[in-house]
PDB file of N, CA and C in Angstrom:
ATOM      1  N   UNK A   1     121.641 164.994  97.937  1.00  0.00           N
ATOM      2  CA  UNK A   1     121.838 164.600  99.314  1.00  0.00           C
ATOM      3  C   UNK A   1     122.102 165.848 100.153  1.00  0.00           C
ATOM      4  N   UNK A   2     121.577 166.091 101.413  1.00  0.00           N
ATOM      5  CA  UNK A   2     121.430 167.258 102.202  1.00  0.00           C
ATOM      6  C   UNK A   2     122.633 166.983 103.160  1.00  0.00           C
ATOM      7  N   UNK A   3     123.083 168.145 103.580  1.00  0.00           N
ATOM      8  CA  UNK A   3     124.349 167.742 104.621  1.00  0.00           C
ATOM      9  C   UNK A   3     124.243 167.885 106.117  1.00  0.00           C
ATOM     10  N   UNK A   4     124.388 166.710 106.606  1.00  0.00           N
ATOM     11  CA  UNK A   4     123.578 166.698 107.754  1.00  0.00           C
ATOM     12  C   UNK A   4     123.762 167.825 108.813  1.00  0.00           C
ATOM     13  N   UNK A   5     122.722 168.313 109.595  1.00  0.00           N
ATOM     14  CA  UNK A   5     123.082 169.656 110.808  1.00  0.00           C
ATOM     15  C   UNK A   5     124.063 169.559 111.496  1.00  0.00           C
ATOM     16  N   UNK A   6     124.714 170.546 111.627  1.00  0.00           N
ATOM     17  CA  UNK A   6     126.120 170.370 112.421  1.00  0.00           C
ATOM     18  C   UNK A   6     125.300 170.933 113.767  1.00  0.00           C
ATOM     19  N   UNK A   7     125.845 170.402 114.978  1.00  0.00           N
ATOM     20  CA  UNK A   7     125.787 170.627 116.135  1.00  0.00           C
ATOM     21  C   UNK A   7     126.590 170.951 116.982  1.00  0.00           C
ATOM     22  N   UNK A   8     126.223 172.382 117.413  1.00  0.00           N
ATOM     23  CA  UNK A   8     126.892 172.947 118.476  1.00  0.00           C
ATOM     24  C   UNK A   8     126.617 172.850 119.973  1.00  0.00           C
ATOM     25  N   UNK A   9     127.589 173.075 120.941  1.00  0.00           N
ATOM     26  CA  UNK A   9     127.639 173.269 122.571  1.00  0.00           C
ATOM     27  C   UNK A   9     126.500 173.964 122.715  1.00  0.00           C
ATOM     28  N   UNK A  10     126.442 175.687 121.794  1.00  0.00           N
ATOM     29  CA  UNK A  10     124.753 176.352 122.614  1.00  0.00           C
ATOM     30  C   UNK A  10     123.767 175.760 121.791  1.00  0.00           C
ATOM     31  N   UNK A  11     123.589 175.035 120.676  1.00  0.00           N
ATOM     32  CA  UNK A  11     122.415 174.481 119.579  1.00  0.00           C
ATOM     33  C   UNK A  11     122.048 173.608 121.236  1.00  0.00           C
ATOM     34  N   UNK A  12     123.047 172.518 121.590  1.00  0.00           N
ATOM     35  CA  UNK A  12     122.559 171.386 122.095  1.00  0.00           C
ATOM     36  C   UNK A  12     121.919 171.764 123.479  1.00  0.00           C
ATOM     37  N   UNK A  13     122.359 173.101 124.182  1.00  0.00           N
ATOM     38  CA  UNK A  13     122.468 173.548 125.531  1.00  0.00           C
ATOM     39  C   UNK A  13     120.851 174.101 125.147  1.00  0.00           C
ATOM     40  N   UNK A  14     120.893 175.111 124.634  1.00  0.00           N
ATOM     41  CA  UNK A  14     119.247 175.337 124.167  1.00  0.00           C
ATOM     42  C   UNK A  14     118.083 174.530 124.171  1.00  0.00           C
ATOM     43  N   UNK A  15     118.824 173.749 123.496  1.00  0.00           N
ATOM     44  CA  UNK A  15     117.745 171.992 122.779  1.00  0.00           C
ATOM     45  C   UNK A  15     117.198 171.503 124.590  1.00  0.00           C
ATOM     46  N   UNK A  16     118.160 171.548 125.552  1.00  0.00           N
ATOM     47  CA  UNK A  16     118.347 170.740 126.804  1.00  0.00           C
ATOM     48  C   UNK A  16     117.447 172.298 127.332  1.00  0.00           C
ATOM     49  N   UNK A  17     117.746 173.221 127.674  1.00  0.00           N
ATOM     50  CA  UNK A  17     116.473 174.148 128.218  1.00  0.00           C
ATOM     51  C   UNK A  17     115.258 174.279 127.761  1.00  0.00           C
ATOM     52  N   UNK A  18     114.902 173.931 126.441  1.00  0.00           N
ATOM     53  CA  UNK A  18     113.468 173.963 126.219  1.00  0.00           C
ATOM     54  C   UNK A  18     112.721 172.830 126.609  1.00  0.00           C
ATOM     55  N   UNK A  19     113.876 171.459 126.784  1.00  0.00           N
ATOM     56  CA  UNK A  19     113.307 170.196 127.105  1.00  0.00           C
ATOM     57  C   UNK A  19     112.704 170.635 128.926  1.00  0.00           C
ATOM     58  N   UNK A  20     113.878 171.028 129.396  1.00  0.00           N
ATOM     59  CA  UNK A  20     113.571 170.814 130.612  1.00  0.00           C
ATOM     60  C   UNK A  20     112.328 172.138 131.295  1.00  0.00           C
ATOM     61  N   UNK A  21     112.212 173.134 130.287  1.00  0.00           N
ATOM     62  CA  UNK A  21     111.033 173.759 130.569  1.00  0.00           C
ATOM     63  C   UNK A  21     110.067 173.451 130.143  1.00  0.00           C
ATOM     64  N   UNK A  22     109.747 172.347 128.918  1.00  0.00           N
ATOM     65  CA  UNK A  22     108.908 171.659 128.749  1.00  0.00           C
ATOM     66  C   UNK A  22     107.959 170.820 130.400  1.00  0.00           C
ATOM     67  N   UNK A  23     109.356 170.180 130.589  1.00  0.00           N
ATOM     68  CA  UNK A  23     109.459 169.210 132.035  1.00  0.00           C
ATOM     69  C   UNK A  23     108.400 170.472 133.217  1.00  0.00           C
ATOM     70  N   UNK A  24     109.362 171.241 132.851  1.00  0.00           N
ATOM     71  CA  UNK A  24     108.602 171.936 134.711  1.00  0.00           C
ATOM     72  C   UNK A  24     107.350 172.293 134.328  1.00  0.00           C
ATOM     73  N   UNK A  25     106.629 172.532 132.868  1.00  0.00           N
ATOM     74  CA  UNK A  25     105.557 173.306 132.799  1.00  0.00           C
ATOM     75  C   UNK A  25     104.708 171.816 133.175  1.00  0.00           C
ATOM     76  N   UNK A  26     105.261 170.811 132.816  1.00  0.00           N
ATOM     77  CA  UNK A  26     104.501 169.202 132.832  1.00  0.00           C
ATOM     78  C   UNK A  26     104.445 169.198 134.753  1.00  0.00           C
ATOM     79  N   UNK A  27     105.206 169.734 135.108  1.00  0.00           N
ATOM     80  CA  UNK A  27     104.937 169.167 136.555  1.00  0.00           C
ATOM     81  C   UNK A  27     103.946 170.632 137.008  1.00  0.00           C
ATOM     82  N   UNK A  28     104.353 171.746 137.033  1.00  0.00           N
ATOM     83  CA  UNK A  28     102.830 172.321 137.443  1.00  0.00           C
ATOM     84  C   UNK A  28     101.943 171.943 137.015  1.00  0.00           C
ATOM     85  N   UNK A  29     101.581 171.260 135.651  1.00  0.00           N
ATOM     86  CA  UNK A  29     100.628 171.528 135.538  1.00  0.00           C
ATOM     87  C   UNK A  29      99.916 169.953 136.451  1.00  0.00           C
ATOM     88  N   UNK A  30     101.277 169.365 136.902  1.00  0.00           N
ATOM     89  CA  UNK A  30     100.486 168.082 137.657  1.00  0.00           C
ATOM     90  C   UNK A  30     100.349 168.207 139.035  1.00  0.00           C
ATOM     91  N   UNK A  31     100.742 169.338 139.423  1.00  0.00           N
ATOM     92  CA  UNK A  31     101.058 170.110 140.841  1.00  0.00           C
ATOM     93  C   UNK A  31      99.294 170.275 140.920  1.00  0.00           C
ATOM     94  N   UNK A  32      99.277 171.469 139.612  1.00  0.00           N
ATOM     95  CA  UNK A  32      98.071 172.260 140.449  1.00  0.00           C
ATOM     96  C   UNK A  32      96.942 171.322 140.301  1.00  0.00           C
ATOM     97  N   UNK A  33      96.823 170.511 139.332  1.00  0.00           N
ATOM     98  CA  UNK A  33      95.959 169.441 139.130  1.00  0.00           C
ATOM     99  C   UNK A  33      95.778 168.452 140.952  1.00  0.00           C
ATOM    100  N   UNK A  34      96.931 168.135 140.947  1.00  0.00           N
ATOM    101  CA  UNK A  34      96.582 167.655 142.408  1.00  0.00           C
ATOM    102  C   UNK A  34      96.056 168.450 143.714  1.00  0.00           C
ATOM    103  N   UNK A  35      96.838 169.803 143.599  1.00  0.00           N
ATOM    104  CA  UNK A  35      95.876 170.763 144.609  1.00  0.00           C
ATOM    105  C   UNK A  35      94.648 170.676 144.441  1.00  0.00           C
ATOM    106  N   UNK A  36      94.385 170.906 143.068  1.00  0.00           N
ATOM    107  CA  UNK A  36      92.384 171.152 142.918  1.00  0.00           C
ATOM    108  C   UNK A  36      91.740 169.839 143.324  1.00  0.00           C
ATOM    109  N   UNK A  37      91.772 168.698 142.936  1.00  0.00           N
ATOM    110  CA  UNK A  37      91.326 167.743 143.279  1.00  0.00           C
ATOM    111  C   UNK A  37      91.756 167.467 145.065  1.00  0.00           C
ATOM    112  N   UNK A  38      92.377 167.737 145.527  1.00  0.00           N
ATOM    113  CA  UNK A  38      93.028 167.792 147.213  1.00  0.00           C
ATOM    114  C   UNK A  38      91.495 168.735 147.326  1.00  0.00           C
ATOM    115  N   UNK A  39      91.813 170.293 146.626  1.00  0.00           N
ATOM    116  CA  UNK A  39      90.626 171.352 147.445  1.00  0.00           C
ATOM    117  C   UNK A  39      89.246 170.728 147.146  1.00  0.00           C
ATOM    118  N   UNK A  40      89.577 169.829 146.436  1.00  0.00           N
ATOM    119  CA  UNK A  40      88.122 169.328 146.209  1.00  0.00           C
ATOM    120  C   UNK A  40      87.422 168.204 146.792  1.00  0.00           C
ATOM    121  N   UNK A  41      88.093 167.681 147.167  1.00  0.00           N
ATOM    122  CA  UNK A  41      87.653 166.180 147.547  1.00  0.00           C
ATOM    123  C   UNK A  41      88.148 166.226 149.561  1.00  0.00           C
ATOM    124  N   UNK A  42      88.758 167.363 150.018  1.00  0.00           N
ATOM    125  CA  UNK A  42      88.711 167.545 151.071  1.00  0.00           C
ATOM    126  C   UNK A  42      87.957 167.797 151.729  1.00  0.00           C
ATOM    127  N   UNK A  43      86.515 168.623 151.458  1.00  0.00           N
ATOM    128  CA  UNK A  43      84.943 168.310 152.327  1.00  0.00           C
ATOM    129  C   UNK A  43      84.589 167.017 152.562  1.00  0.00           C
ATOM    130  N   UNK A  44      84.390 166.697 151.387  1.00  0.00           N
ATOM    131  CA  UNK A  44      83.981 165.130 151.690  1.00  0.00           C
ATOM    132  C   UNK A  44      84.679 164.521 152.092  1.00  0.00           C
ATOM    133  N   UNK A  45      85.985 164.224 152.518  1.00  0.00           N
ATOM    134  CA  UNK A  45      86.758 163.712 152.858  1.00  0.00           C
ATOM    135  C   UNK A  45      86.302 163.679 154.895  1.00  0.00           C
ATOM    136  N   UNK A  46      85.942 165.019 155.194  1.00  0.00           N
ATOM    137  CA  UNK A  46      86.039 165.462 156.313  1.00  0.00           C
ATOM    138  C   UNK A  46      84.425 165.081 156.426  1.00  0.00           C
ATOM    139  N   UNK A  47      83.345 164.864 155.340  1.00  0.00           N
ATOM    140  CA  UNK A  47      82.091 164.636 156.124  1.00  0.00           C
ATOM    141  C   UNK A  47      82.442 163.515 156.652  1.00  0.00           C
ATOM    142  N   UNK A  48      83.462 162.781 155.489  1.00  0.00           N
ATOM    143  CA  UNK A  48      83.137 160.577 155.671  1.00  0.00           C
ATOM    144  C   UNK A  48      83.444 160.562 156.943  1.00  0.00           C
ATOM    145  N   UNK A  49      84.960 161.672 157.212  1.00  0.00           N
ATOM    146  CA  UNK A  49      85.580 161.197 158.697  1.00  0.00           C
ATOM    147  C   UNK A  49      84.177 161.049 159.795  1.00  0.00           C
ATOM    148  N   UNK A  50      83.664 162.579 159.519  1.00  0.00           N
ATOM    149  CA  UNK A  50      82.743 162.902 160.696  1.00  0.00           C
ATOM    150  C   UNK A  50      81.892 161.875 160.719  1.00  0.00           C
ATOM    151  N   UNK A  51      81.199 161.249 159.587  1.00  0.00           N
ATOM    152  CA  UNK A  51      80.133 159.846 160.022  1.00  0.00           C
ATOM    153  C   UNK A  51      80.825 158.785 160.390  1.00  0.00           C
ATOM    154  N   UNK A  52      82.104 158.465 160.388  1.00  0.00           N
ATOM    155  CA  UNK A  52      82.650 157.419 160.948  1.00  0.00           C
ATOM    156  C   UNK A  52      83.297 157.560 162.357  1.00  0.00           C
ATOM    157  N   UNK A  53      82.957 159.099 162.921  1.00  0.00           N
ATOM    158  CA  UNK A  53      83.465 159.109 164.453  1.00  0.00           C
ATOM    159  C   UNK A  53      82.457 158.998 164.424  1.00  0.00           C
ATOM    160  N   UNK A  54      81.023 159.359 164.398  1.00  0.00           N
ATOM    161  CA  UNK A  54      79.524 159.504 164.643  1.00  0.00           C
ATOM    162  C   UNK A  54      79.365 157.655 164.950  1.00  0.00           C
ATOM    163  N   UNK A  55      79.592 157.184 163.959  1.00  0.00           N
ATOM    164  CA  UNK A  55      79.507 155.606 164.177  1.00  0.00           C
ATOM    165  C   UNK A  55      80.472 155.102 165.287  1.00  0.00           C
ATOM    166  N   UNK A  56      81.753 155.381 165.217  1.00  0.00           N
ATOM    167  CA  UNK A  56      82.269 154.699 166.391  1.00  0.00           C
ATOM    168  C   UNK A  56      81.896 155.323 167.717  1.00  0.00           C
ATOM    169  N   UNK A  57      81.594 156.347 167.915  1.00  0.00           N
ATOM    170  CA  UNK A  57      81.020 157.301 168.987  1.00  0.00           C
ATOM    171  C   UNK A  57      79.354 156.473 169.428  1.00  0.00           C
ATOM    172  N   UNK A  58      78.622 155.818 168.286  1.00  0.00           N
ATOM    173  CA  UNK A  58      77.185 155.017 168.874  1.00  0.00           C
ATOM    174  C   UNK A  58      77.877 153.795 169.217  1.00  0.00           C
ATOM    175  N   UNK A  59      79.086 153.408 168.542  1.00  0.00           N
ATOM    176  CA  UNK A  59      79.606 151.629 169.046  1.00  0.00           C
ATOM    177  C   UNK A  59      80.069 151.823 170.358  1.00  0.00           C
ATOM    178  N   UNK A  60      80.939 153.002 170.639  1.00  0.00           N
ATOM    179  CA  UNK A  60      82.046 153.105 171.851  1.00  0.00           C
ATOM    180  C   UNK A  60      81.799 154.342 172.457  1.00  0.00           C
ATOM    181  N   UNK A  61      80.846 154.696 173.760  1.00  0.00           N
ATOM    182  CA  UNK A  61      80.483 155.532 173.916  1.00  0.00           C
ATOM    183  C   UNK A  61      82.047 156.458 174.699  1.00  0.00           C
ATOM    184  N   UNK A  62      83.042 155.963 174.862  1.00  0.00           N
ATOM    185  CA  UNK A  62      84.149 156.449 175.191  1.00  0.00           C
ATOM    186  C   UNK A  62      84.774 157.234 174.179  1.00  0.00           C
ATOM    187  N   UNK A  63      84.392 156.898 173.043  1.00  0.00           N
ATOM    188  CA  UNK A  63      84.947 158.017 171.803  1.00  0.00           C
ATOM    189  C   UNK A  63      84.392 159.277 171.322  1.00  0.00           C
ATOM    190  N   UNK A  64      85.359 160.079 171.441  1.00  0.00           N
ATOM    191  CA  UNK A  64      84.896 161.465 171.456  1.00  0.00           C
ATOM    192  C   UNK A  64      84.035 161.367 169.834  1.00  0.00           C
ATOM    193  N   UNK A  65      83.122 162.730 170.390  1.00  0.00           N
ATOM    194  CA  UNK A  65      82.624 163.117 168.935  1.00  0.00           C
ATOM    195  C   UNK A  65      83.002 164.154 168.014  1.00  0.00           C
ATOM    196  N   UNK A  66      83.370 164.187 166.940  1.00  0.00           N
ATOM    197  CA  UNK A  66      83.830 165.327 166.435  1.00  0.00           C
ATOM    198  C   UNK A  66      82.905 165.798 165.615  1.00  0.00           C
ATOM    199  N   UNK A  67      82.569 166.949 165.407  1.00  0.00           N
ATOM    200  CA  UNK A  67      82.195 167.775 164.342  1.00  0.00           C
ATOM    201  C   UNK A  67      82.955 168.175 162.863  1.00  0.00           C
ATOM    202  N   UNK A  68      82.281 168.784 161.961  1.00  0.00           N
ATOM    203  CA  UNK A  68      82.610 168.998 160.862  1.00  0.00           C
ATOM    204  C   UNK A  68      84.125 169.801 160.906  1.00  0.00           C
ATOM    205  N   UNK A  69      84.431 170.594 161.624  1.00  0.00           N
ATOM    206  CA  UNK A  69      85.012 171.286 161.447  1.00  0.00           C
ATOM    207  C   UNK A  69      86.637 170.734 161.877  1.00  0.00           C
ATOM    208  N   UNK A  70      86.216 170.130 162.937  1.00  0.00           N
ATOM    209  CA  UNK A  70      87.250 169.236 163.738  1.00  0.00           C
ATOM    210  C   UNK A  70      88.114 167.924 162.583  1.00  0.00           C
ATOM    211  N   UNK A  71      86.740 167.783 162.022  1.00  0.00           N
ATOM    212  CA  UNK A  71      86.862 166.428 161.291  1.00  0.00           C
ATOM    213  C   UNK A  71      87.917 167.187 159.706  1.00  0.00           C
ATOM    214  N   UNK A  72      87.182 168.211 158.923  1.00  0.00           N
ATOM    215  CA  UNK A  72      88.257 169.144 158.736  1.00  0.00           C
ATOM    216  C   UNK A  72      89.840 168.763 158.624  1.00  0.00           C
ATOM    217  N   UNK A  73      90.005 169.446 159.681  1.00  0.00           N
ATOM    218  CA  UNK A  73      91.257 170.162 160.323  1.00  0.00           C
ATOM    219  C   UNK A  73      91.633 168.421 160.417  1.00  0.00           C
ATOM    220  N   UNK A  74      91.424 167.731 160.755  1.00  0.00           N
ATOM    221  CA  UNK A  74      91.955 166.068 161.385  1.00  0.00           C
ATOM    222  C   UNK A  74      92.687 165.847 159.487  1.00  0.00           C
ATOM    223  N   UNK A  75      91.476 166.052 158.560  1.00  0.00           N
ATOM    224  CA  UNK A  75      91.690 165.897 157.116  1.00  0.00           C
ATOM    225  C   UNK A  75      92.784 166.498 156.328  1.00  0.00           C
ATOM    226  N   UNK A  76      93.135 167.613 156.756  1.00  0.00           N
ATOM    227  CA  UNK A  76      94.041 168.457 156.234  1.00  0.00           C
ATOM    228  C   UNK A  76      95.047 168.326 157.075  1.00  0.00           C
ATOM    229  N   UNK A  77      95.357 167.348 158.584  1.00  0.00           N
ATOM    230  CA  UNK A  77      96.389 167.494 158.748  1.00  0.00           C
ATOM    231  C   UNK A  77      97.211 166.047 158.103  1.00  0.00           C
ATOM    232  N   UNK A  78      96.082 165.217 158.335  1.00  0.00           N
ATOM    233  CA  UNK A  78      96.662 163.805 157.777  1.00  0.00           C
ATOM    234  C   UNK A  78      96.767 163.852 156.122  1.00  0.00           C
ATOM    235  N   UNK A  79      96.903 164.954 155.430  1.00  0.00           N
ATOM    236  CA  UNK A  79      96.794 164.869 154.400  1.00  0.00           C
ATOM    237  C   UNK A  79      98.111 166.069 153.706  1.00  0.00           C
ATOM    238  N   UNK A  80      98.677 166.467 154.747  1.00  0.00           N
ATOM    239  CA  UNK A  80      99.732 167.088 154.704  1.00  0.00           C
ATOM    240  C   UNK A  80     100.803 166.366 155.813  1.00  0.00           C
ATOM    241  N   UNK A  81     100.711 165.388 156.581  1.00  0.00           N
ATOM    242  CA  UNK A  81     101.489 164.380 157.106  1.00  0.00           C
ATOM    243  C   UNK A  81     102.199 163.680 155.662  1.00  0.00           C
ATOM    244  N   UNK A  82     100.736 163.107 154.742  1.00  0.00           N
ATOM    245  CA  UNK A  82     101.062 161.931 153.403  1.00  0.00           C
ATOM    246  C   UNK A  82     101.905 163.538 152.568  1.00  0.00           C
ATOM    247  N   UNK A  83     101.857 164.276 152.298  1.00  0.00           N
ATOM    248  CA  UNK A  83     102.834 165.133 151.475  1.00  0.00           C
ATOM    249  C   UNK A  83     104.054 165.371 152.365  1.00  0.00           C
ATOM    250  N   UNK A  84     104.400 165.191 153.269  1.00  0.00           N
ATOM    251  CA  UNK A  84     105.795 165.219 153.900  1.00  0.00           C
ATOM    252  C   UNK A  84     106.355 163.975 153.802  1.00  0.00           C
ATOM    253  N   UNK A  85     105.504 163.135 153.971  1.00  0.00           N
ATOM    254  CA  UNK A  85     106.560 162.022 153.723  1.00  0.00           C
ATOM    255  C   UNK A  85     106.414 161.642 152.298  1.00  0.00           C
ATOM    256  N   UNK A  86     105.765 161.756 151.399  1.00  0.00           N
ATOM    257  CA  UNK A  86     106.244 161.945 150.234  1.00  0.00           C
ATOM    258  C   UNK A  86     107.321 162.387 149.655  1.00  0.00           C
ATOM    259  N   UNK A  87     107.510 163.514 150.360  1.00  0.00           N
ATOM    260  CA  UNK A  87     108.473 164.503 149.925  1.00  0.00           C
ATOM    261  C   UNK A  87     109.669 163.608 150.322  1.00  0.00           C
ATOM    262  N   UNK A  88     109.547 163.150 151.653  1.00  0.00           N
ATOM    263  CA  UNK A  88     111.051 162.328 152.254  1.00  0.00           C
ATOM    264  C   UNK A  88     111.352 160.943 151.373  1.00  0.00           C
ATOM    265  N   UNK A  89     109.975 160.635 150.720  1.00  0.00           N
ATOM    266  CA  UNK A  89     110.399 159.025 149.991  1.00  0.00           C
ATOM    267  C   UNK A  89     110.788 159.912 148.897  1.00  0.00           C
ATOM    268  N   UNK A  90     110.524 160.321 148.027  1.00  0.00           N
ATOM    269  CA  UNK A  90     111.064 160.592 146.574  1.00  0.00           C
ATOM    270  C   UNK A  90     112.700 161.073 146.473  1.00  0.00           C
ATOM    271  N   UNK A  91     113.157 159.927 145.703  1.00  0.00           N
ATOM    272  CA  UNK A  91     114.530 160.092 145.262  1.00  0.00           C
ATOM    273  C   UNK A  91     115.080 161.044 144.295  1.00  0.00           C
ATOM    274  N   UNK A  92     115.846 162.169 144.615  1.00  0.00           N
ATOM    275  CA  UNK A  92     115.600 163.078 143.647  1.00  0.00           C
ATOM    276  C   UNK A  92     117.093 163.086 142.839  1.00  0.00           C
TER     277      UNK A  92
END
């Protein structure tokens, strides 16, 4: 019969830092995963906008038209609006 590991304050304190650097390497790596797919899916994001002012712009000739670039910038701001308030809902 083997005698079971005795456990110490720094054994257990150690045990608890590798866990929790385990943890942070798990969240970059879900960080940058979401940036790339954000840098990625943000063109298209900004063409769809632009054909759907293009469409409401032939329904409602009162609506401005935007271009690519406009449409853009509209994409990346409403898309850093949803990461602020993210940031404000998550209970930490």
């Amino acid at each position: 019969m083997t005698a079971p590991k005795l456990s110490t304050y720094r054994m257990r304190r150690a045990e608890k830092r590798a866990e929790d650097w385990k943890d942070r390497e798990q969240r970059a790596r879900n960080e940058f995963a979401g940036w790339l797919v954000l840098t990625a899916l943000s063109p298209l994001e900004a063409w769809l906008l632009m054909l759907v002012f293009g469409a409401l712009h032939g329904l409602l000739p009162v609506w401005p038209l935007a271009g690519y670039g406009t449409s853009l910038l509209i994409t990346l701001g409403i898309d850093l609006a949803a990461w602020w308030a993210g940031r404000f809902r998550r209970a930490k």
